[in-house]
C-alpha atoms as a PDB file:
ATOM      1  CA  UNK A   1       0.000   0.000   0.000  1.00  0.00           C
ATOM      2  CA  UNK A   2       2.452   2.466   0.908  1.00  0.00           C
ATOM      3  CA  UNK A   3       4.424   1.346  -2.357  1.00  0.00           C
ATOM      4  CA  UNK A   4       1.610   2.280  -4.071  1.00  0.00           C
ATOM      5  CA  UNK A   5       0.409   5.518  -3.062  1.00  0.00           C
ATOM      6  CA  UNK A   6       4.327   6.700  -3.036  1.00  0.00           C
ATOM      7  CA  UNK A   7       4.108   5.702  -6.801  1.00  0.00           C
ATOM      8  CA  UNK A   8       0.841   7.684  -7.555  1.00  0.00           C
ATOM      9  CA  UNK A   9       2.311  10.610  -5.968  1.00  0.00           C
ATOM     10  CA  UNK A  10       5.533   9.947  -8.164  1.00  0.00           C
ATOM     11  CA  UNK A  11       4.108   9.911 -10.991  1.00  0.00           C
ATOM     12  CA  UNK A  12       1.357  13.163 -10.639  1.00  0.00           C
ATOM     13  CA  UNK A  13       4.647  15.129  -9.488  1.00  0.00           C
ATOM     14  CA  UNK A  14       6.267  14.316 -12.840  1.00  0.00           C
ATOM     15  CA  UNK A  15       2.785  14.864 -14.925  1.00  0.00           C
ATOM     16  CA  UNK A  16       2.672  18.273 -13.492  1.00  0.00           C
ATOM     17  CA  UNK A  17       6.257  19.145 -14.196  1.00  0.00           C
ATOM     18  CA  UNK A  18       6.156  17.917 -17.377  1.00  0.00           C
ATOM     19  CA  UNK A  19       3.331  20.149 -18.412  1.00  0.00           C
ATOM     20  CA  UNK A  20       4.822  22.906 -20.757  1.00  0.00           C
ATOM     21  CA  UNK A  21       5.209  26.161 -19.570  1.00  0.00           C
ATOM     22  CA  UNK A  22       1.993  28.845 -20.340  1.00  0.00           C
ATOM     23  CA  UNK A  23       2.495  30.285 -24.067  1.00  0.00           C
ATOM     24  CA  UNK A  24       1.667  33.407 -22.977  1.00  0.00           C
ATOM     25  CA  UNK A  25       4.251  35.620 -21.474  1.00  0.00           C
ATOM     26  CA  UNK A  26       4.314  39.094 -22.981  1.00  0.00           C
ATOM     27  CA  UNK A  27       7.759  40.147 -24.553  1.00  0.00           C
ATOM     28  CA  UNK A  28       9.871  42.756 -23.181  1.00  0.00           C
ATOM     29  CA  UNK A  29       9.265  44.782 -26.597  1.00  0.00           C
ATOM     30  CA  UNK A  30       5.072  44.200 -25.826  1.00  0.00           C
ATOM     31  CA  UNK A  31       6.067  45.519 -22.110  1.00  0.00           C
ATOM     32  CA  UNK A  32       7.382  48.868 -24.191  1.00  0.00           C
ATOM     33  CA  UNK A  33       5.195  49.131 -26.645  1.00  0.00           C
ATOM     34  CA  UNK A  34       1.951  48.969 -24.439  1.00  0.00           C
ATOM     35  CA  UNK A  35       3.800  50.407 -21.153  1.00  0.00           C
ATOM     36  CA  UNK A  36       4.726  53.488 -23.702  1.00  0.00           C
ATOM     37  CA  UNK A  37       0.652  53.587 -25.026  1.00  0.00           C
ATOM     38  CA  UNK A  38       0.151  54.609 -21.025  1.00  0.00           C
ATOM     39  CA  UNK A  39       2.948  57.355 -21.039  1.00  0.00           C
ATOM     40  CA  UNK A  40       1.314  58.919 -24.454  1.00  0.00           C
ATOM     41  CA  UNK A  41      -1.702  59.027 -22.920  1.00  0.00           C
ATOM     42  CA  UNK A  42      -1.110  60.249 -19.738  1.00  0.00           C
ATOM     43  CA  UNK A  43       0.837  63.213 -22.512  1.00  0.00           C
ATOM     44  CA  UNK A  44      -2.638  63.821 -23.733  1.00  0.00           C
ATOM     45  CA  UNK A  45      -4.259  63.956 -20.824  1.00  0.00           C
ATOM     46  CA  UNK A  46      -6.582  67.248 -19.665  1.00  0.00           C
ATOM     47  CA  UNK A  47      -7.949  67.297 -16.447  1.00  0.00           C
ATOM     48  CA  UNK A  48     -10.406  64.174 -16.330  1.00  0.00           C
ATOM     49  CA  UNK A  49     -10.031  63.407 -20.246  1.00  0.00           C
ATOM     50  CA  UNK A  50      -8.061  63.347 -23.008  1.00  0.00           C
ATOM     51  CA  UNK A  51      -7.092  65.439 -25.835  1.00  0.00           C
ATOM     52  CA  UNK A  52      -8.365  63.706 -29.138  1.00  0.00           C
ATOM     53  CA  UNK A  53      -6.098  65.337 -31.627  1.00  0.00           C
ATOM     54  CA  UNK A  54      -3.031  64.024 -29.472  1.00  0.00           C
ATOM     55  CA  UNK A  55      -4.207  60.273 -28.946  1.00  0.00           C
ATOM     56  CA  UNK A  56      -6.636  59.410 -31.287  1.00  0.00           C
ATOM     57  CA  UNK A  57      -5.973  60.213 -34.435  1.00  0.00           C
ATOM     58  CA  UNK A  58      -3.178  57.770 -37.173  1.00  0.00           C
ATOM     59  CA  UNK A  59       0.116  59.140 -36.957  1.00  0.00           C
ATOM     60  CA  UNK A  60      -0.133  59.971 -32.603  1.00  0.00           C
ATOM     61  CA  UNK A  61       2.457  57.353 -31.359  1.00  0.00           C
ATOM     62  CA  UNK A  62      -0.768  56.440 -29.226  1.00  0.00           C
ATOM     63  CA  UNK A  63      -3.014  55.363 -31.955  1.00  0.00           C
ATOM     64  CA  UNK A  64       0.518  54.067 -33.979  1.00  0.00           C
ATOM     65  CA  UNK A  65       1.299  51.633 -31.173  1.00  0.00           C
ATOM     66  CA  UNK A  66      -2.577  50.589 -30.825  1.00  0.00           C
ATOM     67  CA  UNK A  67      -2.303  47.386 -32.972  1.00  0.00           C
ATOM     68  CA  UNK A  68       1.261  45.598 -32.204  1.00  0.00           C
ATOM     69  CA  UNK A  69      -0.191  46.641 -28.079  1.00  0.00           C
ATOM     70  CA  UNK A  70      -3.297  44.755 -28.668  1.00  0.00           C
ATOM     71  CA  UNK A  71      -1.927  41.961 -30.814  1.00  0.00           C
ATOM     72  CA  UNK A  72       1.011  41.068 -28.155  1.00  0.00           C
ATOM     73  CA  UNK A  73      -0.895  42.014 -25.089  1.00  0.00           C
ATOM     74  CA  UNK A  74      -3.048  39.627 -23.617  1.00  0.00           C
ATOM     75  CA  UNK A  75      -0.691  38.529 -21.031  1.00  0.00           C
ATOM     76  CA  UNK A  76      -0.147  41.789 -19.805  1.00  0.00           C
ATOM     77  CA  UNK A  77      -3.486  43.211 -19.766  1.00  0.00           C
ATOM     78  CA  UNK A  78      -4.724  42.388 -16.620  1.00  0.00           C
ATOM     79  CA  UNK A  79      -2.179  44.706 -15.378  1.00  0.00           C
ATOM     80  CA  UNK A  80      -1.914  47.074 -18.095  1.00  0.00           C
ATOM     81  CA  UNK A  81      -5.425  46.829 -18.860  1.00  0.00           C
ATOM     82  CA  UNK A  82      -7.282  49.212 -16.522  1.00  0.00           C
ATOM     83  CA  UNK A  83      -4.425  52.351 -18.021  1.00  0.00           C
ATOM     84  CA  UNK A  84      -5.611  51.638 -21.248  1.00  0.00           C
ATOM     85  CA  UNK A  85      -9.197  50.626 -21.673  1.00  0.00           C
ATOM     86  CA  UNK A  86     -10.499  54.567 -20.323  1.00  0.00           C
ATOM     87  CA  UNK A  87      -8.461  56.189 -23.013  1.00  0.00           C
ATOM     88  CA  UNK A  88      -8.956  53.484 -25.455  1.00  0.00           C
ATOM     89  CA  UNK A  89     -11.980  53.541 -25.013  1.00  0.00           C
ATOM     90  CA  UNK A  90     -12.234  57.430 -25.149  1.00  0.00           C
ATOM     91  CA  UNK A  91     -10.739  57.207 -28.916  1.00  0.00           C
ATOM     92  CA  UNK A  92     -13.799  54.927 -29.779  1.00  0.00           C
ATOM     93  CA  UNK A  93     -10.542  52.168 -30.095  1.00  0.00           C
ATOM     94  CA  UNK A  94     -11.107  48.408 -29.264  1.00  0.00           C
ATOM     95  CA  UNK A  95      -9.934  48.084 -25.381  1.00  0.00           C
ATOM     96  CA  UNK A  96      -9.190  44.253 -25.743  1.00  0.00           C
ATOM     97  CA  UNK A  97      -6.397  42.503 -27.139  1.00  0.00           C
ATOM     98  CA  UNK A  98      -7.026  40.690 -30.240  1.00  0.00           C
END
């Protein structure tokens, strides 16, 4: 008996460690490029909003970094997340990652 249940706990140890690591961590250049997207807003910022010519419009480096942010940053957006969805979604911009 004790053979046995030292042998099932062997062998869940190594199932769990042999489980591949999550697919999912963010780059350090999706850590800038998001991590900048909060800087540039926090540029545009006026009072309680935004300025819409500075972030929401193609060639701001806000609305420029918008799709490589949202295409690499799913990992990071439950941190980075609540910086971005307000002015994201202040630009009428998707707030999720794709």
């Amino acid at each position: 008996m004790k053979f046995s249940l030292f042998a099932t706990v062997a062998l869940l140890a190594a199932s769990v460690s042999a489980l591949p690591a999550p697919a999912d961590e963010a780059s350090y250049e999706c850590h800038k490029t998001c991590g900048t997207m909060i800087e540039d807003s926090r540029k545009c910022a006026e009072g309680d909003s935004w300025n819409q010519d500075c972030m929401c419009k193609p060639g701001t480096p806000f609305f420029d970094a918008l799709d490589p942010c949202l295409q690499c940053g799913a990992a990071l957006w439950a941190d980075y997340g609540k910086y971005l969805e307000p002015p994201l979604g202040f630009c009428g911009l998707p707030t999720k990652p794709y």
